[in-house]
N, C-alpha and C. Protein backbone atom coordinates (compact mmCIF):
# COMPACT_ATOMS: atom_id res chain seq x y z
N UNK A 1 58.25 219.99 51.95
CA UNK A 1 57.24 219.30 52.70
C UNK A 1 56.75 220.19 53.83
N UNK A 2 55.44 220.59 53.62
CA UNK A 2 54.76 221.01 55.17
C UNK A 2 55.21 220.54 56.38
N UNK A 3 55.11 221.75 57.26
CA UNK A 3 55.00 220.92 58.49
C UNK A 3 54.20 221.94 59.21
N UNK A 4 53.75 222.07 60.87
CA UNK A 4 52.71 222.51 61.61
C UNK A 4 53.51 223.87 61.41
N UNK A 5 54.45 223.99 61.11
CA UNK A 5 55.05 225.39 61.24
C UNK A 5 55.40 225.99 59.38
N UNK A 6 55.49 225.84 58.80
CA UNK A 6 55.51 225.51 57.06
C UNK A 6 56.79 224.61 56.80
N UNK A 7 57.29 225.35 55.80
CA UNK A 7 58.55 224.17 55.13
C UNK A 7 59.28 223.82 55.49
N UNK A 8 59.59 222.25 55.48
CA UNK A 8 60.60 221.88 56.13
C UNK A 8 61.72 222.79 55.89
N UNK A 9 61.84 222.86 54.95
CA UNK A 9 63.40 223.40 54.16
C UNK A 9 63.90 225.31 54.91
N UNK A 10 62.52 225.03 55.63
CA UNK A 10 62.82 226.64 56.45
C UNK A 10 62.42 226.40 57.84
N UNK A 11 62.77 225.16 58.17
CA UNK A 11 62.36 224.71 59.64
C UNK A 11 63.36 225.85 60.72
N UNK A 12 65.06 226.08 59.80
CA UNK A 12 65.67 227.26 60.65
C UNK A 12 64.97 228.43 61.06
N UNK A 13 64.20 228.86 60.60
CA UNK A 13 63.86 230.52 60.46
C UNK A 13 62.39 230.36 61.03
N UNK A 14 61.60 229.07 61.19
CA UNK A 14 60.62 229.01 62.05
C UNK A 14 60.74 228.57 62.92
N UNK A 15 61.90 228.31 63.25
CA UNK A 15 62.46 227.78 64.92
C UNK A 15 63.24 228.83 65.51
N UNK A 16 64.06 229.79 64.60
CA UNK A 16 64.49 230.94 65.46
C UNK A 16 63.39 232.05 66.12
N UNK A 17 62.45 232.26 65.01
CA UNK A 17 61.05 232.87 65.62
C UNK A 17 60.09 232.34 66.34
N UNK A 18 60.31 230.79 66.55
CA UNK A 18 59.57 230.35 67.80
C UNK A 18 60.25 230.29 69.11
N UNK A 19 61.55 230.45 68.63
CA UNK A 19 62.31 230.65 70.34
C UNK A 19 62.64 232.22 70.71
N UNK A 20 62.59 233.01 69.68
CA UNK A 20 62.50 234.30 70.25
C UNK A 20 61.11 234.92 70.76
N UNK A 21 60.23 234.14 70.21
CA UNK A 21 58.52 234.40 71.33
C UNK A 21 58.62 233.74 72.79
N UNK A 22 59.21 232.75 72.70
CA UNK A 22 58.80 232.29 73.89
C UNK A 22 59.59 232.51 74.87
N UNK A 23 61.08 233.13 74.62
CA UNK A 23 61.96 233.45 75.05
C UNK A 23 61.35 234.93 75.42
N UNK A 24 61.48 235.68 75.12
CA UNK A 24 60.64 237.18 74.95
C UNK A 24 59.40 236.90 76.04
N UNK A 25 58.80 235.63 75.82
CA UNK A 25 57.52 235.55 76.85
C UNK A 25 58.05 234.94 78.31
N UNK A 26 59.36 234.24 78.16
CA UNK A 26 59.96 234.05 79.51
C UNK A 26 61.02 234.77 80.16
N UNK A 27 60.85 236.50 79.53
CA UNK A 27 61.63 237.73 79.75
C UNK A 27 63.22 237.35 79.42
N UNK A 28 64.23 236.47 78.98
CA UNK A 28 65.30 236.19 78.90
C UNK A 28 66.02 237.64 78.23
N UNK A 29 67.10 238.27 78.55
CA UNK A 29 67.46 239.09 77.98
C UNK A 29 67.45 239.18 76.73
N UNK A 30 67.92 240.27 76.10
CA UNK A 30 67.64 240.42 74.50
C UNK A 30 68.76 239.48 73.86
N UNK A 31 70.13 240.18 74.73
CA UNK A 31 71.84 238.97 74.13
C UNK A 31 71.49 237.89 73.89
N UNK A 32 70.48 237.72 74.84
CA UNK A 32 70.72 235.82 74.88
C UNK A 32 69.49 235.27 74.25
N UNK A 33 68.42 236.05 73.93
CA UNK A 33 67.41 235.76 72.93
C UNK A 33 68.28 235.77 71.27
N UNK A 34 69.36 236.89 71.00
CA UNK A 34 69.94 236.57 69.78
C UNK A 34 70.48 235.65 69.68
N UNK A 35 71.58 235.52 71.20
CA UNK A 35 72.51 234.07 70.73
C UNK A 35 71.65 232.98 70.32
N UNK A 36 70.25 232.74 71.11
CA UNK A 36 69.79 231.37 70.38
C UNK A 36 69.36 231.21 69.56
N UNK A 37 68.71 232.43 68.97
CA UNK A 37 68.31 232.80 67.68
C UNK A 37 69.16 232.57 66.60
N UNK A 38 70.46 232.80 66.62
CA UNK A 38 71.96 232.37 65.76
C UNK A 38 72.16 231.31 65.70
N UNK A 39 72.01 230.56 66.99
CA UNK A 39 72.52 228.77 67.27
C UNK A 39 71.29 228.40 66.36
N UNK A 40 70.27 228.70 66.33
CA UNK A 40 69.35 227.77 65.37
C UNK A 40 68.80 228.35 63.66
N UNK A 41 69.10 229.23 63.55
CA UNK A 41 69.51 229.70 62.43
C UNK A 41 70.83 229.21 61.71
N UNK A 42 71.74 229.00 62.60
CA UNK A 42 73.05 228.52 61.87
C UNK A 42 73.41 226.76 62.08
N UNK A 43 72.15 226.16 62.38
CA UNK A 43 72.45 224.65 62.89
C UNK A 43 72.58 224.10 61.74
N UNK A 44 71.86 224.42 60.37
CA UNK A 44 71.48 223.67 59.07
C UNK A 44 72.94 223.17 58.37
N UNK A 45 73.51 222.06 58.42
CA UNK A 45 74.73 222.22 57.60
C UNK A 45 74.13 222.29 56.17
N UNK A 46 73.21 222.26 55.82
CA UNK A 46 72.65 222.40 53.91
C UNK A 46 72.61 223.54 53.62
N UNK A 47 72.64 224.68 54.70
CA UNK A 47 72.69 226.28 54.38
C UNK A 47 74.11 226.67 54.27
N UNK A 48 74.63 226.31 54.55
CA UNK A 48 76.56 226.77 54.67
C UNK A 48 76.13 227.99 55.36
N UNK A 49 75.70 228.53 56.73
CA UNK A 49 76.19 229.84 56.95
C UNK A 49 77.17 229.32 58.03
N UNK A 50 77.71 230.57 58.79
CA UNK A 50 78.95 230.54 59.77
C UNK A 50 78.39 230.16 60.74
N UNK A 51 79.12 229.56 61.68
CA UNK A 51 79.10 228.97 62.89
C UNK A 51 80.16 229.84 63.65
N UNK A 52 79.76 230.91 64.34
CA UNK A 52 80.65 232.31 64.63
C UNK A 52 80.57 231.46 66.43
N UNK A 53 80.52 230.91 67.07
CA UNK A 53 80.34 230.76 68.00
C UNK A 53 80.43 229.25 68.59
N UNK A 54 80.89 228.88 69.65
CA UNK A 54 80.99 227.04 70.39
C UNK A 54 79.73 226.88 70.16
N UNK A 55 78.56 227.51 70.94
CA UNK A 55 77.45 227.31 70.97
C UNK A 55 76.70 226.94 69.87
N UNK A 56 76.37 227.85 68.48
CA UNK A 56 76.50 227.70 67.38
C UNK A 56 76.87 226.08 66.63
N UNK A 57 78.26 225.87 66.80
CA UNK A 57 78.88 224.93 66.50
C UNK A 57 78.32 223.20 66.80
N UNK A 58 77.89 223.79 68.52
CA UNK A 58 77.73 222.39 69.25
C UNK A 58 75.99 222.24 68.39
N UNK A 59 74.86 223.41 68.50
CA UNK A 59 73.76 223.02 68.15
C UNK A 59 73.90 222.18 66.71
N UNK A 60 74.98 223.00 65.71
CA UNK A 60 74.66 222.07 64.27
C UNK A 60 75.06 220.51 64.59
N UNK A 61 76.68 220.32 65.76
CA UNK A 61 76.89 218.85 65.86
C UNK A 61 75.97 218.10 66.08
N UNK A 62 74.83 218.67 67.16
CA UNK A 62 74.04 218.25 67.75
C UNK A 62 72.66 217.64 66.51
N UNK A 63 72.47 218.55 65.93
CA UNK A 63 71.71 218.49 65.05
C UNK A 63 72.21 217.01 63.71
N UNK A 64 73.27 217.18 63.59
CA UNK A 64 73.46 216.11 63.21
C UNK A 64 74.03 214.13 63.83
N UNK A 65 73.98 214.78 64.97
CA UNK A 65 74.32 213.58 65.74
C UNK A 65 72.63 212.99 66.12
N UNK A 66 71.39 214.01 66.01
CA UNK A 66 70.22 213.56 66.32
C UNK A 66 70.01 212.63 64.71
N UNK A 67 70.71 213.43 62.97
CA UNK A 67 70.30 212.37 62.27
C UNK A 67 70.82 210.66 62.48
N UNK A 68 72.19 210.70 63.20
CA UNK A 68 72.56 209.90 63.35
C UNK A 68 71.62 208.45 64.14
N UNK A 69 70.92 209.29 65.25
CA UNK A 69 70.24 208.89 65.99
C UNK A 69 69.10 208.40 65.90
N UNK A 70 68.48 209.42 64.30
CA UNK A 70 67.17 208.93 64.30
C UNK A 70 66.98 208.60 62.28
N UNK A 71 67.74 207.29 61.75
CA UNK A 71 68.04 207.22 60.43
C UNK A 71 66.89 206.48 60.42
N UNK A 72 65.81 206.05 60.83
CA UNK A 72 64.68 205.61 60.31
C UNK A 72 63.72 206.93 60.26
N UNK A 73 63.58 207.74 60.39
CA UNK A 73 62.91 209.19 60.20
C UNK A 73 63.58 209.23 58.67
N UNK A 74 64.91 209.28 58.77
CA UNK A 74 65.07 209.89 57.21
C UNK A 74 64.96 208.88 56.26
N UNK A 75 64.46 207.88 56.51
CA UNK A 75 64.33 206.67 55.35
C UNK A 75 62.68 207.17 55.36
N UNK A 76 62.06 207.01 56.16
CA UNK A 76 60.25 207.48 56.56
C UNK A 76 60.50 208.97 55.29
N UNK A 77 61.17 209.80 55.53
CA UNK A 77 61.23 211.31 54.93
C UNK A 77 61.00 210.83 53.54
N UNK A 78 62.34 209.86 52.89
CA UNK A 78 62.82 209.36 51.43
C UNK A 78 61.24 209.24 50.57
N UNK A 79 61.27 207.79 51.82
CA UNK A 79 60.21 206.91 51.17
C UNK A 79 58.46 207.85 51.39
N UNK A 80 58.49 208.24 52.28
CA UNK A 80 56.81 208.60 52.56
C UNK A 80 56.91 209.87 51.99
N UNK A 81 57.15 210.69 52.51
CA UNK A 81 57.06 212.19 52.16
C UNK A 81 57.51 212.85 50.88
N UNK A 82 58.86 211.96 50.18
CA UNK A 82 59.60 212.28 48.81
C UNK A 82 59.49 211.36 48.06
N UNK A 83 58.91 210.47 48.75
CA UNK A 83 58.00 209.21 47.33
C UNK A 83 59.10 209.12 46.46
N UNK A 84 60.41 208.75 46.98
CA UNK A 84 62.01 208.65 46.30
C UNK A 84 61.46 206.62 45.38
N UNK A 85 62.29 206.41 45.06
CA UNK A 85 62.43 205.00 44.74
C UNK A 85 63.12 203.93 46.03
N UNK A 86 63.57 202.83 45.99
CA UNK A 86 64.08 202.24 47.15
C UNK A 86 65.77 202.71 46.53
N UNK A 87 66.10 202.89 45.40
CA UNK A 87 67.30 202.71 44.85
C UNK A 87 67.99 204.65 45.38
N UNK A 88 66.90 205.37 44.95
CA UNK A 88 67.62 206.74 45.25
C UNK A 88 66.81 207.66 46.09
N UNK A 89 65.80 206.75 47.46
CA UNK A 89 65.67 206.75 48.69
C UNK A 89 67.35 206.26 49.54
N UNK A 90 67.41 205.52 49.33
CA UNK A 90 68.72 205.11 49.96
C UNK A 90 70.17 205.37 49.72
N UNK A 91 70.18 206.43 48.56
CA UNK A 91 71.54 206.64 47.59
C UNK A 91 71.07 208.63 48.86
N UNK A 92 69.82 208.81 48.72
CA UNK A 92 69.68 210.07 49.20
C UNK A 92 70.05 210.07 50.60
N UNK A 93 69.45 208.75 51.05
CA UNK A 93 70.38 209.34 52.61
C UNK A 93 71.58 209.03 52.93
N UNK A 94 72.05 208.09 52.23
CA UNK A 94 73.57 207.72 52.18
C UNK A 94 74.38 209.32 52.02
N UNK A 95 74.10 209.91 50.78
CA UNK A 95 74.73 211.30 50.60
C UNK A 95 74.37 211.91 51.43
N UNK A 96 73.18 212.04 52.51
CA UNK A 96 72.84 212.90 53.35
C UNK A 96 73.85 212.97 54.25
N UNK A 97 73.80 211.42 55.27
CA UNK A 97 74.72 211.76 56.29
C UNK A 97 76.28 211.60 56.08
N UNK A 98 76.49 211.03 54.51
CA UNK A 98 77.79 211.75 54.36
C UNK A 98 78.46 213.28 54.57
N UNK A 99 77.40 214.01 53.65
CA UNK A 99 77.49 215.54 53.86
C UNK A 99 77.57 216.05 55.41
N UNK A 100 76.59 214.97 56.22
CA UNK A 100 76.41 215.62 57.70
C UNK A 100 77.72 215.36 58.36
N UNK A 101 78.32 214.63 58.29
CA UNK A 101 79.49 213.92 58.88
C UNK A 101 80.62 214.89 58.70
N UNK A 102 80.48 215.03 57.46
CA UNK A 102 81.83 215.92 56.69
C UNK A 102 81.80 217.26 57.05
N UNK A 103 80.44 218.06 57.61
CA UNK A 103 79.92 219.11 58.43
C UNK A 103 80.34 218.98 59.94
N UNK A 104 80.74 218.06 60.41
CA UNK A 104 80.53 218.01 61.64
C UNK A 104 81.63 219.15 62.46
N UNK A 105 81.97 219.60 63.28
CA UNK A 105 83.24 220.29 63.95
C UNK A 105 83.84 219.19 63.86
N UNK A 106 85.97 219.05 64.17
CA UNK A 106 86.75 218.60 63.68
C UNK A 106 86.79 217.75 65.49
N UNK A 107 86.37 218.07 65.94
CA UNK A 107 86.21 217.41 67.46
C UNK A 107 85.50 216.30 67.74
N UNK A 108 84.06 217.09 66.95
CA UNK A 108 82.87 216.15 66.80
C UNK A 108 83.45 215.15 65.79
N UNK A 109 83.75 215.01 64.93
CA UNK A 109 84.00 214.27 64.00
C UNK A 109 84.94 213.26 64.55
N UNK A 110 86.02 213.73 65.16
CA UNK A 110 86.62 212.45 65.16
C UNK A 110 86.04 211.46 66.60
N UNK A 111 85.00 211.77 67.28
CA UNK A 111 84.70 211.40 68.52
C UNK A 111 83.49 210.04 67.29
N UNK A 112 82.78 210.74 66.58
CA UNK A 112 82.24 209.92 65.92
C UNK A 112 82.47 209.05 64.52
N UNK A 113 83.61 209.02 64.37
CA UNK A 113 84.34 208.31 63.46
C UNK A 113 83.77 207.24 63.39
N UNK A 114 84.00 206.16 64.72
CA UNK A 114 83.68 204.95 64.47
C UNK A 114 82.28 204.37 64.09
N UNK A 115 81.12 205.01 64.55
CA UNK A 115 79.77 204.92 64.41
C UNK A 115 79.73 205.76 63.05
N UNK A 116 80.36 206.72 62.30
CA UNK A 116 79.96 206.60 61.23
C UNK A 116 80.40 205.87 59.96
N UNK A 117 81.29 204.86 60.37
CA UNK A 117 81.98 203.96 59.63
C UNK A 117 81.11 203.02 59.62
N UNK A 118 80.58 202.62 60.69
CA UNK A 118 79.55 201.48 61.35
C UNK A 118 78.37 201.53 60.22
N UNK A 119 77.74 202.93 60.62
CA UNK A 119 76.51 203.37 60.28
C UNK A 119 76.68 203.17 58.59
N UNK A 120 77.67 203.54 58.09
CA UNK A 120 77.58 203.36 56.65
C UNK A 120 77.90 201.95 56.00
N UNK A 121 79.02 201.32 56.45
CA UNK A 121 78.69 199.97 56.41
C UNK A 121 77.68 199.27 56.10
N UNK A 122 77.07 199.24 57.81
CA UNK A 122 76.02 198.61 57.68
C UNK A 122 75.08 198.76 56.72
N UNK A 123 74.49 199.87 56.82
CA UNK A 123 73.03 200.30 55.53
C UNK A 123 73.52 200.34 54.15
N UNK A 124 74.95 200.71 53.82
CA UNK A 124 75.53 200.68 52.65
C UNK A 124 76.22 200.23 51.85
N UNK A 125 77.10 199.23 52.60
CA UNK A 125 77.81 198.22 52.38
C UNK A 125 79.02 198.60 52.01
């Protein structure tokens, strides 16, 4: 799916090159233009790369604690954008934030245990 920047599915690699312009345009050293460049390159848990770093680590938790946050976007994604069915619109995000959960750091995870017990419950029964 398009987006103002192209594919979703490469939203990493057009978000590491939009923070190394603007970073670069707000003089930030070069170190620390890579580190963020890494933290958002390596946030995707659907890419499996390494999470070599806390920082790293916290952006992917983060990244998935925002799906947590925002599960009517990914039903909107299913249904509008992937024109899924209601049956495997909802089987797709069920597996989604399973996978995200099971990604999470072992810290993150157990801090959100209970809300993702909740969260699946509820929508899934």
């Amino acid at each position: 799916m398009p987006s103002e920047y192209g594919e979703r599915e490469q939203h990493h690699i057009f978000g590491a090159e939009i923070a190394e312009q603007l970073l670069t345009k707000l003089e930030y050293p070069k170190e620390k233009i890579e580190q963020v460049k890494n933290c958002v390159l390596n946030h995707r848990g659907s890419k499996d790369r390494p999470r070599n770093t806390i920082e790293e680590q916290c952006v992917a938790d983060a990244d998935v604690i925002a799906h947590f946050d925002c599960i009517p976007s990914l039903f909107s994604l299913v249904y509008k954008e992937m024109d899924l069915s209601i049956g495997d619109g909802k089987e797709y995000v069920r597996k989604k934030l399973e996978r995200d959960y099971n990604k999470l750091s072992e810290r993150t995870k157990v801090i959100l245990e209970e809300r993702y017990k909740k969260i699946m419950e509820v929508l899934f029964g």
